[in-house]
Protein backbone atom coordinates (compact mmCIF):
# COMPACT_ATOMS: atom_id res chain seq x y z
CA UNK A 1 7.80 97.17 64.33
CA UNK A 2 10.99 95.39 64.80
CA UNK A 3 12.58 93.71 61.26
CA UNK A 4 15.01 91.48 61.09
CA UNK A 5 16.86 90.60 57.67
CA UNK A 6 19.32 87.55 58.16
CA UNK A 7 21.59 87.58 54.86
CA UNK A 8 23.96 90.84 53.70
CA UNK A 9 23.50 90.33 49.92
CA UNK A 10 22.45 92.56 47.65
CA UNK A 11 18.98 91.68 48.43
CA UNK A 12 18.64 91.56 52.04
CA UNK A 13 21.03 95.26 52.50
CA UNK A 14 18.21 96.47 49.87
CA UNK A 15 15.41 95.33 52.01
CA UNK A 16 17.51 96.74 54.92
CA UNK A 17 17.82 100.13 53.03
CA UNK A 18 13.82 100.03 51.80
CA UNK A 19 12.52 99.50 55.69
CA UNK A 20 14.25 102.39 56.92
CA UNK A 21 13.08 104.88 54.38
CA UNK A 22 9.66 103.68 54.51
CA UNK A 23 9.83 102.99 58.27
CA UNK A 24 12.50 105.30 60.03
CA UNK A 25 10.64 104.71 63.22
CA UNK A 26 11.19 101.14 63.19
CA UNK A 27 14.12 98.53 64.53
CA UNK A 28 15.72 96.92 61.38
CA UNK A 29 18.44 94.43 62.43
CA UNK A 30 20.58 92.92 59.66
CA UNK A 31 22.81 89.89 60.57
CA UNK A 32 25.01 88.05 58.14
CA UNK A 33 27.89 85.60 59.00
CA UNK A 34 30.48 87.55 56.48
CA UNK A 35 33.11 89.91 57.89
CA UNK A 36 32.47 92.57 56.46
CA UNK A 37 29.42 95.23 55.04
CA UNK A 38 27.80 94.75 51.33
CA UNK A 39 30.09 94.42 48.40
CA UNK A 40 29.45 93.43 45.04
CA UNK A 41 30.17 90.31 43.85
CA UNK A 42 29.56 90.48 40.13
CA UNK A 43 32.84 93.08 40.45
CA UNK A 44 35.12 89.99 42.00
CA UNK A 45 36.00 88.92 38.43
CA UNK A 46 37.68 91.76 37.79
CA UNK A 47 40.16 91.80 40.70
CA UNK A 48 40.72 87.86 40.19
CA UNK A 49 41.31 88.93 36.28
CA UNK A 50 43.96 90.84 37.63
CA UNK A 51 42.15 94.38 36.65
CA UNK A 52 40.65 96.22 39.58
CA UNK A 53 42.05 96.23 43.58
CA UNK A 54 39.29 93.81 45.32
CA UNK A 55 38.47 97.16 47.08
CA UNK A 56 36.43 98.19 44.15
CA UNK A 57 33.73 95.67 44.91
CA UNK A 58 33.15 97.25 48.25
CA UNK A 59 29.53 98.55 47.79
CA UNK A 60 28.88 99.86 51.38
CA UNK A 61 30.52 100.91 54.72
CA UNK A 62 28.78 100.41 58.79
CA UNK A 63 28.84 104.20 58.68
CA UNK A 64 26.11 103.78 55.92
CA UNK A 65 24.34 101.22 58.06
CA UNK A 66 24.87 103.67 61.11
CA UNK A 67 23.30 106.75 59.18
CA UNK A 68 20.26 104.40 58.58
CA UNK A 69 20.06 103.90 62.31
CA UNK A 70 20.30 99.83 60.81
CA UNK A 71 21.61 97.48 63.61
CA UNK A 72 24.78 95.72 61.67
CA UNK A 73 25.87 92.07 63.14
CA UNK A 74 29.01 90.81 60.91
CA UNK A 75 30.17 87.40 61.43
CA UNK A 76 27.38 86.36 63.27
CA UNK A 77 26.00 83.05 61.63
CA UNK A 78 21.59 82.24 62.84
CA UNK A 79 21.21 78.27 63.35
CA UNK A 80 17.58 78.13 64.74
CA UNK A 81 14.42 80.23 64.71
CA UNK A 82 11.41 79.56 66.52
CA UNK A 83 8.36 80.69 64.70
CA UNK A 84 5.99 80.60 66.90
CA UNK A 85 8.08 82.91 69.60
CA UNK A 86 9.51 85.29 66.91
CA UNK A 87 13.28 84.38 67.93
CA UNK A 88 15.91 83.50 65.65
CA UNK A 89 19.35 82.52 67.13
CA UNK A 90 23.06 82.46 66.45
CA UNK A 91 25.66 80.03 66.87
CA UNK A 92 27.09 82.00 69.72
CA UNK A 93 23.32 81.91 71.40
CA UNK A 94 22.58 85.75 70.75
CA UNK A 95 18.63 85.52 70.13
CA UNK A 96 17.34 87.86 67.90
CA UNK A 97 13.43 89.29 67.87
CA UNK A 98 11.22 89.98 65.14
CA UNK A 99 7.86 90.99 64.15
CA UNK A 100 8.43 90.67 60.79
CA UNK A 101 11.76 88.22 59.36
CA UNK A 102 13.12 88.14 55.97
CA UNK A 103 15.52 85.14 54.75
CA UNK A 104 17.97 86.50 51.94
CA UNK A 105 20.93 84.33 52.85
CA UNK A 106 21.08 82.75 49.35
CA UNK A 107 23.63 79.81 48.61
CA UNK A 108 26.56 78.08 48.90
CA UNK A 109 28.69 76.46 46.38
CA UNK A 110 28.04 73.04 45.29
CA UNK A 111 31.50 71.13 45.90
CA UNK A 112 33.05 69.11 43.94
CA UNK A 113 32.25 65.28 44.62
CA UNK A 114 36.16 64.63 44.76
CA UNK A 115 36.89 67.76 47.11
CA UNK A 116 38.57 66.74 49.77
CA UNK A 117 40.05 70.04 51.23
CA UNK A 118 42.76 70.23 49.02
CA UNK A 119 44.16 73.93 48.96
CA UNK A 120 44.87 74.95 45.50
CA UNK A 121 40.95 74.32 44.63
CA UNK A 122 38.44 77.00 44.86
CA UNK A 123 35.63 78.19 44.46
CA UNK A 124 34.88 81.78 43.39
CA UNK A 125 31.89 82.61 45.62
CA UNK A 126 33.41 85.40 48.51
CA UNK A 127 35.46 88.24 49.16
CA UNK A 128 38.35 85.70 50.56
CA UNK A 129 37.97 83.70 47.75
CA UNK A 130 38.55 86.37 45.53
CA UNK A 131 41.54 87.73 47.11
CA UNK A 132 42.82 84.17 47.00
CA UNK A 133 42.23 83.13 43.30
CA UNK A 134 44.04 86.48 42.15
CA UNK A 135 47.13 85.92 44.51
CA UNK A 136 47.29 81.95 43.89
CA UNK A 137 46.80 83.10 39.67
CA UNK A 138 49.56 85.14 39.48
CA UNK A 139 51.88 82.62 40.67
CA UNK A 140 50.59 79.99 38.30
CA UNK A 141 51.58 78.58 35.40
CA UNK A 142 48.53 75.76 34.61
CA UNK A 143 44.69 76.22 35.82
CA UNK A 144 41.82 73.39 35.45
CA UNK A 145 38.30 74.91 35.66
CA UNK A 146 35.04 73.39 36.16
CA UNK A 147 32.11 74.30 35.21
CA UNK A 148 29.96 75.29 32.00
CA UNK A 149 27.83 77.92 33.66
CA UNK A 150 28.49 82.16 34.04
CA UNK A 151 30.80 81.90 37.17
CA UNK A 152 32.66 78.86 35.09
CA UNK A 153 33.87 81.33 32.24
CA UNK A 154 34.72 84.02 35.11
CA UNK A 155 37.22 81.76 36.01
CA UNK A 156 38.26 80.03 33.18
CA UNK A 157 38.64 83.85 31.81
CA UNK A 158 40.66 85.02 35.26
CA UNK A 159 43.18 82.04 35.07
CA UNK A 160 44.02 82.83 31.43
CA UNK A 161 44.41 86.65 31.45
CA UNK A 162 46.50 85.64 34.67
CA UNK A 163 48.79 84.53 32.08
CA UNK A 164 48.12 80.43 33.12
CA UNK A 165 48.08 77.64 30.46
CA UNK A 166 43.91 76.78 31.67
CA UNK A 167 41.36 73.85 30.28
CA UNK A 168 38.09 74.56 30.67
CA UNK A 169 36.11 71.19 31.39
CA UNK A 170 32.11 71.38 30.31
CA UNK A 171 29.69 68.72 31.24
CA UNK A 172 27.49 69.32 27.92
CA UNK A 173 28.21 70.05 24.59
CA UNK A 174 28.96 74.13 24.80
CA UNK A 175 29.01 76.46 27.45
CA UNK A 176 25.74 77.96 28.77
CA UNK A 177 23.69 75.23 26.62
CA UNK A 178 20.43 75.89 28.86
CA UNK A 179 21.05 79.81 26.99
CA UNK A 180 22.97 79.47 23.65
CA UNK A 181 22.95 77.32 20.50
CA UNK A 182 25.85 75.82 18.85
CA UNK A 183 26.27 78.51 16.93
CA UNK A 184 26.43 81.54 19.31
CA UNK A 185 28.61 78.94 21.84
CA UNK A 186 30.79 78.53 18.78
CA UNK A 187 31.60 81.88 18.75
CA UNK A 188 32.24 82.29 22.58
CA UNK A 189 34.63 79.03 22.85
CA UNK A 190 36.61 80.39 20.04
CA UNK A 191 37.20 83.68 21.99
CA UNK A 192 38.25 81.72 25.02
CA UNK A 193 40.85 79.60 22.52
CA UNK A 194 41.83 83.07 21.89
CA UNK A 195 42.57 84.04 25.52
CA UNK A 196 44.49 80.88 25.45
CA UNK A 197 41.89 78.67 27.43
CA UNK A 198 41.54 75.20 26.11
CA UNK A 199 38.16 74.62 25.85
CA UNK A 200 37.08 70.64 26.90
CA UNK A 201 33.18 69.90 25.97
CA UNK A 202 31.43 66.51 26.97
CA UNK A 203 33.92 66.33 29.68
CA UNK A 204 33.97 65.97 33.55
CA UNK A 205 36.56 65.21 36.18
CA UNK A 206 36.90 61.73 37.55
CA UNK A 207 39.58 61.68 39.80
CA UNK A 208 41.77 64.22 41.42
CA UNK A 209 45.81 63.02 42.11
CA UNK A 210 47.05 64.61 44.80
CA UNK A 211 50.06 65.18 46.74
CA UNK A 212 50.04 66.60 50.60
CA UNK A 213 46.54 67.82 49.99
CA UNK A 214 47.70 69.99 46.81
CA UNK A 215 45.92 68.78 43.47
CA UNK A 216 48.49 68.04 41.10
CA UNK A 217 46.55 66.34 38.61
CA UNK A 218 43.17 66.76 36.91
CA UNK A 219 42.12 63.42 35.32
CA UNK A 220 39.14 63.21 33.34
CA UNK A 221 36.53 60.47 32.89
CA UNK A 222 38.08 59.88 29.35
CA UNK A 223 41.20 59.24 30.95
CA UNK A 224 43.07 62.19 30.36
CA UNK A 225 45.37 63.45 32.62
CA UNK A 226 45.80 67.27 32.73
CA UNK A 227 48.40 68.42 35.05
CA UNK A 228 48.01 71.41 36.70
CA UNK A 229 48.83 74.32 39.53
CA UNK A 230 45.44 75.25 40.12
CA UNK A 231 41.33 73.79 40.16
CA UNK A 232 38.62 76.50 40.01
CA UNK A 233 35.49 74.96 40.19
CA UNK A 234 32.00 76.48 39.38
CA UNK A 235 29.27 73.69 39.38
CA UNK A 236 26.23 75.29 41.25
CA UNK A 237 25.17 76.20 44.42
CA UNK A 238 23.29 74.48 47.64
CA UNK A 239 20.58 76.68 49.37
CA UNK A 240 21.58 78.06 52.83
CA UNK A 241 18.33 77.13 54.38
CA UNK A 242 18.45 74.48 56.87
CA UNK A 243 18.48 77.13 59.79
CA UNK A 244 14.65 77.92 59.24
CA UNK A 245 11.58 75.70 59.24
CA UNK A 246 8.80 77.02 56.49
CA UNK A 247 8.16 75.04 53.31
CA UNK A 248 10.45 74.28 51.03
CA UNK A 249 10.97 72.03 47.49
CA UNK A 250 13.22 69.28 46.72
CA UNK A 251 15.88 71.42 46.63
CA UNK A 252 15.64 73.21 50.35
CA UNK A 253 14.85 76.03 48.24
CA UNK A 254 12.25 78.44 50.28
CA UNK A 255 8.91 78.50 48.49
CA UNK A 256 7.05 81.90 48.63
CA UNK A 257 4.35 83.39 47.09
CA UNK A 258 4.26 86.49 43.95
CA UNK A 259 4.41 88.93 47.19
CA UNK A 260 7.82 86.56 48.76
CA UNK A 261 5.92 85.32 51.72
CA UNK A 262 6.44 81.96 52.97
CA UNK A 263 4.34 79.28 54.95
CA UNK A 264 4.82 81.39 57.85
CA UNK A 265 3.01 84.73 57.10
CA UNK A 266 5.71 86.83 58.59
CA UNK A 267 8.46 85.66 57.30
CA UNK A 268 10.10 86.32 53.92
CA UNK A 269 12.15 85.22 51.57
CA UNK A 270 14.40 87.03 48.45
CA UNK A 271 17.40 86.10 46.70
CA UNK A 272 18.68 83.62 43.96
CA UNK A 273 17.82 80.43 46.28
CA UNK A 274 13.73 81.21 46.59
CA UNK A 275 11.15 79.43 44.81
CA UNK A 276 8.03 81.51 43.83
CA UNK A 277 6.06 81.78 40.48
CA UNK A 278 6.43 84.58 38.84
CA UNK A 279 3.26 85.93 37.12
CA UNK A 280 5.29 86.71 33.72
CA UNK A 281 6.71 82.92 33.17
CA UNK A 282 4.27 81.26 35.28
CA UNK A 283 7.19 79.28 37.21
CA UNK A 284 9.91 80.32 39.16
CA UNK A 285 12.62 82.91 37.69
CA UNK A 286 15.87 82.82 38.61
CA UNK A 287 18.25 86.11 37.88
CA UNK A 288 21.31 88.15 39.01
CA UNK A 289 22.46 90.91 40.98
CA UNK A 290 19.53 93.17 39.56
CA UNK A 291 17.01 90.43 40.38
CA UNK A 292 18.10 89.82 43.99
CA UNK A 293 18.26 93.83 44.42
CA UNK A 294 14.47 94.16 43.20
CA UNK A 295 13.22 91.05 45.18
CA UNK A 296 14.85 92.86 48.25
CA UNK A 297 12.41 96.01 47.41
CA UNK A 298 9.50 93.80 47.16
CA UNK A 299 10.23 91.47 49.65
CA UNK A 300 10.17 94.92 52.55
CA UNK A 301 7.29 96.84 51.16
CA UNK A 302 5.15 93.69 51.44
CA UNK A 303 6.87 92.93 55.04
CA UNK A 304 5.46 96.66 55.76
CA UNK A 305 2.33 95.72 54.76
CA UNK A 306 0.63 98.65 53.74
CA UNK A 307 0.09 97.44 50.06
CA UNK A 308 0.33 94.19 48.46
CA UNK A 309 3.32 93.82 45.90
CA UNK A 310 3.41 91.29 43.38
CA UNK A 311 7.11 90.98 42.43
CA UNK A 312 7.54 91.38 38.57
CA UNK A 313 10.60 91.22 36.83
CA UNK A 314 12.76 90.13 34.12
CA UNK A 315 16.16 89.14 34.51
CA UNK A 316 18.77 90.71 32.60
CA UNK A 317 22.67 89.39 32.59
CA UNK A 318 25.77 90.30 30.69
CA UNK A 319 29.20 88.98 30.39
CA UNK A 320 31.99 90.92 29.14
CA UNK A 321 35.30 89.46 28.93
CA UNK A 322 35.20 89.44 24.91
CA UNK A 323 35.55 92.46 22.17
CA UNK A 324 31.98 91.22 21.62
CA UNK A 325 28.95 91.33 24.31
CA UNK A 326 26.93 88.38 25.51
CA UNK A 327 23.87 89.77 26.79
CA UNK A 328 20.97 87.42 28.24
CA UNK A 329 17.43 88.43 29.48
CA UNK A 330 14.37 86.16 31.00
CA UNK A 331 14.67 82.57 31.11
CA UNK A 332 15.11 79.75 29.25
CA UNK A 333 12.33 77.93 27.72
CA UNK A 334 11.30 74.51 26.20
CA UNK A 335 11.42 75.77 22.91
CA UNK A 336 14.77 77.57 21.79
CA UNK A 337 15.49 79.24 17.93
CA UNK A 338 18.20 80.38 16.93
CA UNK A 339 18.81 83.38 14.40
CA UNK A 340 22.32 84.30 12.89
CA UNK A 341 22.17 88.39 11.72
CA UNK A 342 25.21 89.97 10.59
CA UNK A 343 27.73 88.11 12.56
CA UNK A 344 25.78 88.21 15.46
CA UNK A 345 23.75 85.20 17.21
CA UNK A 346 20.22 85.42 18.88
CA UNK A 347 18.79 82.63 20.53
CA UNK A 348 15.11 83.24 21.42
CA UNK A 349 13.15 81.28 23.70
CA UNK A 350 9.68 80.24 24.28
CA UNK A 351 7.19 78.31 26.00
CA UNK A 352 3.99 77.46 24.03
CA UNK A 353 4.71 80.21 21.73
CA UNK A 354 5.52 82.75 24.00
CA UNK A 355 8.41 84.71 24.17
CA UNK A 356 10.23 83.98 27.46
CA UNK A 357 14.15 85.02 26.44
CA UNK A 358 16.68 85.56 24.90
CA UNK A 359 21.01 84.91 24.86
CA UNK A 360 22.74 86.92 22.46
CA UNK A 361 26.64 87.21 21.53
CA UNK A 362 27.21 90.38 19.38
CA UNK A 363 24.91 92.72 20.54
CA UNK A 364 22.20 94.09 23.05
CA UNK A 365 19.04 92.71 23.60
CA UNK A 366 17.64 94.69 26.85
CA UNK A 367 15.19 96.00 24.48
CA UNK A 368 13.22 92.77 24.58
CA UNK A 369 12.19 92.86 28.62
CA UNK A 370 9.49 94.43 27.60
CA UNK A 371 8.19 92.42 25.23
CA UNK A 372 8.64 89.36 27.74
CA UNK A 373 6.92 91.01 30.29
CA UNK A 374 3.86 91.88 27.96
CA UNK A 375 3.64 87.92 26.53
CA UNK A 376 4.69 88.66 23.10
CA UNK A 377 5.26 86.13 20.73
CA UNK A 378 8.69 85.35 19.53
CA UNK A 379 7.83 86.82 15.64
CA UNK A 380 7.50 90.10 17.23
CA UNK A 381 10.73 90.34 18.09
CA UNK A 382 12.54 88.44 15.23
CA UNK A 383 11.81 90.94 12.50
CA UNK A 384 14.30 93.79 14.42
CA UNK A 385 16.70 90.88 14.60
CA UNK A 386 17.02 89.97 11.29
CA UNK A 387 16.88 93.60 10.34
């Protein structure tokens, strides 16, 4: 059987690692169009913090691809595949085989609308843009960032413990208002006032001033004009999808099934860009690091084939930049409450009654996956709370 896994995330170098213990006989070909072998980018925050070397994100070497007898292409980018002849190719016109294909190539940053290639703005999504956020932060004095989401903070966070006078610029009314309520958000944006970030709700950028394509000004669409060194923006991501023809939503996001299989029964698809429904929340789930890891599993035992998987899982996520933990798990619903306990802030949410997750800022809430993944009912979980 001959495997090929385009994307070098965390998901497809699990797949990668799955086919060849389950299938040692078999050719598994990885091909990703970064430069070098699997690191982890949740760890990038703390090298552009100025905490860790960037080498400590470095998660594998080719030797461990080599040991795995898994064929390694770096910098090699696929533009086409032909379904019907089992051939995917790259940009440089290598064609590539397959019996079986999984797509874990994930997504791309959303830019900003006024982007235009200026080079003190970035976006924290790489190795190389890692390495250049901490150099370009410990020369500056003033940081804009953009962006009310988890990579938002990261940066808002790495600009100030950088030492840089930063404004943090948030569309909505907190940060993370899909996951926290007023009161657990009040608590976070006072801890970044307390790393020295500025923190700018209800607010978005309008134009950028510029001098020989270096932004010098920030100004927002109240007016305001913030000047500034450096722009870190955080505002989404795009799908990296186009190459492949199977079905996807509005959003060029692949659309599998619970067992990750697209329109085209032998391909799959894993990652944070893949639509499927997940039997727990009855729509698609979204997650981290530990979500793209255990799609990867699923994704190549179904692609083996010798039992059908139905992926299962509930997302967990933490951030820790404060001397307090934030700590989500599951998703968002269409019903949110939130519960104050002792300093601490749960928000609990629900969809017709059902628990479906949780945001918390003061302590640890892993305890409820299980409870999500068996239906529970938000009272079943708000009595250890309030205890």
């Amino acid at each position: 059987m001959r495997y090929l896994v385009v994307g070098n995330g965390i998901a497809g170098a699990t797949a990668a690692e799955e086919l060849a213990e389950q299938e040692p006989d078999s050719d598994i070909t990885v091909v990703t169009d970064e430069d070098r072998p699997l690191y982890n980018r949740i760890l990038l925050k703390s090298h552009t913090k100025g905490k860790l070397p960037l080498q400590t994100a470095q998660v594998h070497t080719r030797d461990w691809y080599q040991e795995r007898d898994i064929d390694l292409h770096l910098e090699t980018r696929i533009e086409d595949v032909l379904l019907d002849e089992k051939k995917a190719f790259s940009t440089d016109g290598e064609a590539f085989d397959y019996d079986r294909l999984l797509v874990a190539t994930g997504g791309a940053p959303r830019r900003l609308p006024q982007d235009d290639g200026y080079d003190n703005l970035h976006y924290m999504w790489d190795w190389d843009d890692a390495a250049k956020i901490g150099e370009q932060a410990e020369k500056a004095e003033k940081a804009v960032v953009v962006g009310g989401g988890l990579l938002g903070i990261d940066l808002a966070v790495s600009f100030a413990e950088q030492g840089c006078d930063t404004r943090y610029l948030i569309r909505g009314d907190r940060w993370f208002r899909r996951g926290l309520g007023s009161d657990g958000a009040e608590m976070v944006h006072q801890a970044l006032e307390d790393k020295g970030v500025e923190v700018l709700t209800n607010t978005e950028v309008a134009e950028l001033d510029s001098e020989n394509g270096h932004v010098e000004t920030v100004v927002t669409d109240e007016g305001r004009r913030i000047e500034t060194d450096e722009v870190g923006v955080a505002i989404g991501q795009t799908p990296n999808s186009a190459f492949i023809d199977v079905d996807k939503n509005e959003k060029d996001q692949i659309k599998a099934n619970e067992r990750l299989q697209t329109s085209d029964s032998d391909v799959f698809a894993a990652g944070d860009q893949v639509e499927y429904r997940s039997p727990i929340f009855g729509r698609t789930s979204f997650g981290s690091w530990g979500h793209s890891e255990a799609m990867g599993r699923c994704a190549a035992r179904n692609m083996i084939g010798d039992e059908e998987r139905v992926f299962k899982h509930v997302n967990t996520y933490g951030v820790g930049h404060f001397d307090f933990a934030i700590e989500s798990v599951g998703q968002p619903g269409l019903d949110s409450e939130e519960i104050d306990a002792d300093g601490e802030v749960v928000c609990l949410h629900s969809d017709a009654g059902i628990l479906t997750g949780a945001t918390a800022v003061g302590s640890s809430i892993e305890w409820m996956c299980e409870h999500i993944s068996e239906g529970a009912e938000p009272s079943q979980v708000r009595e250890r709370i309030d205890g």
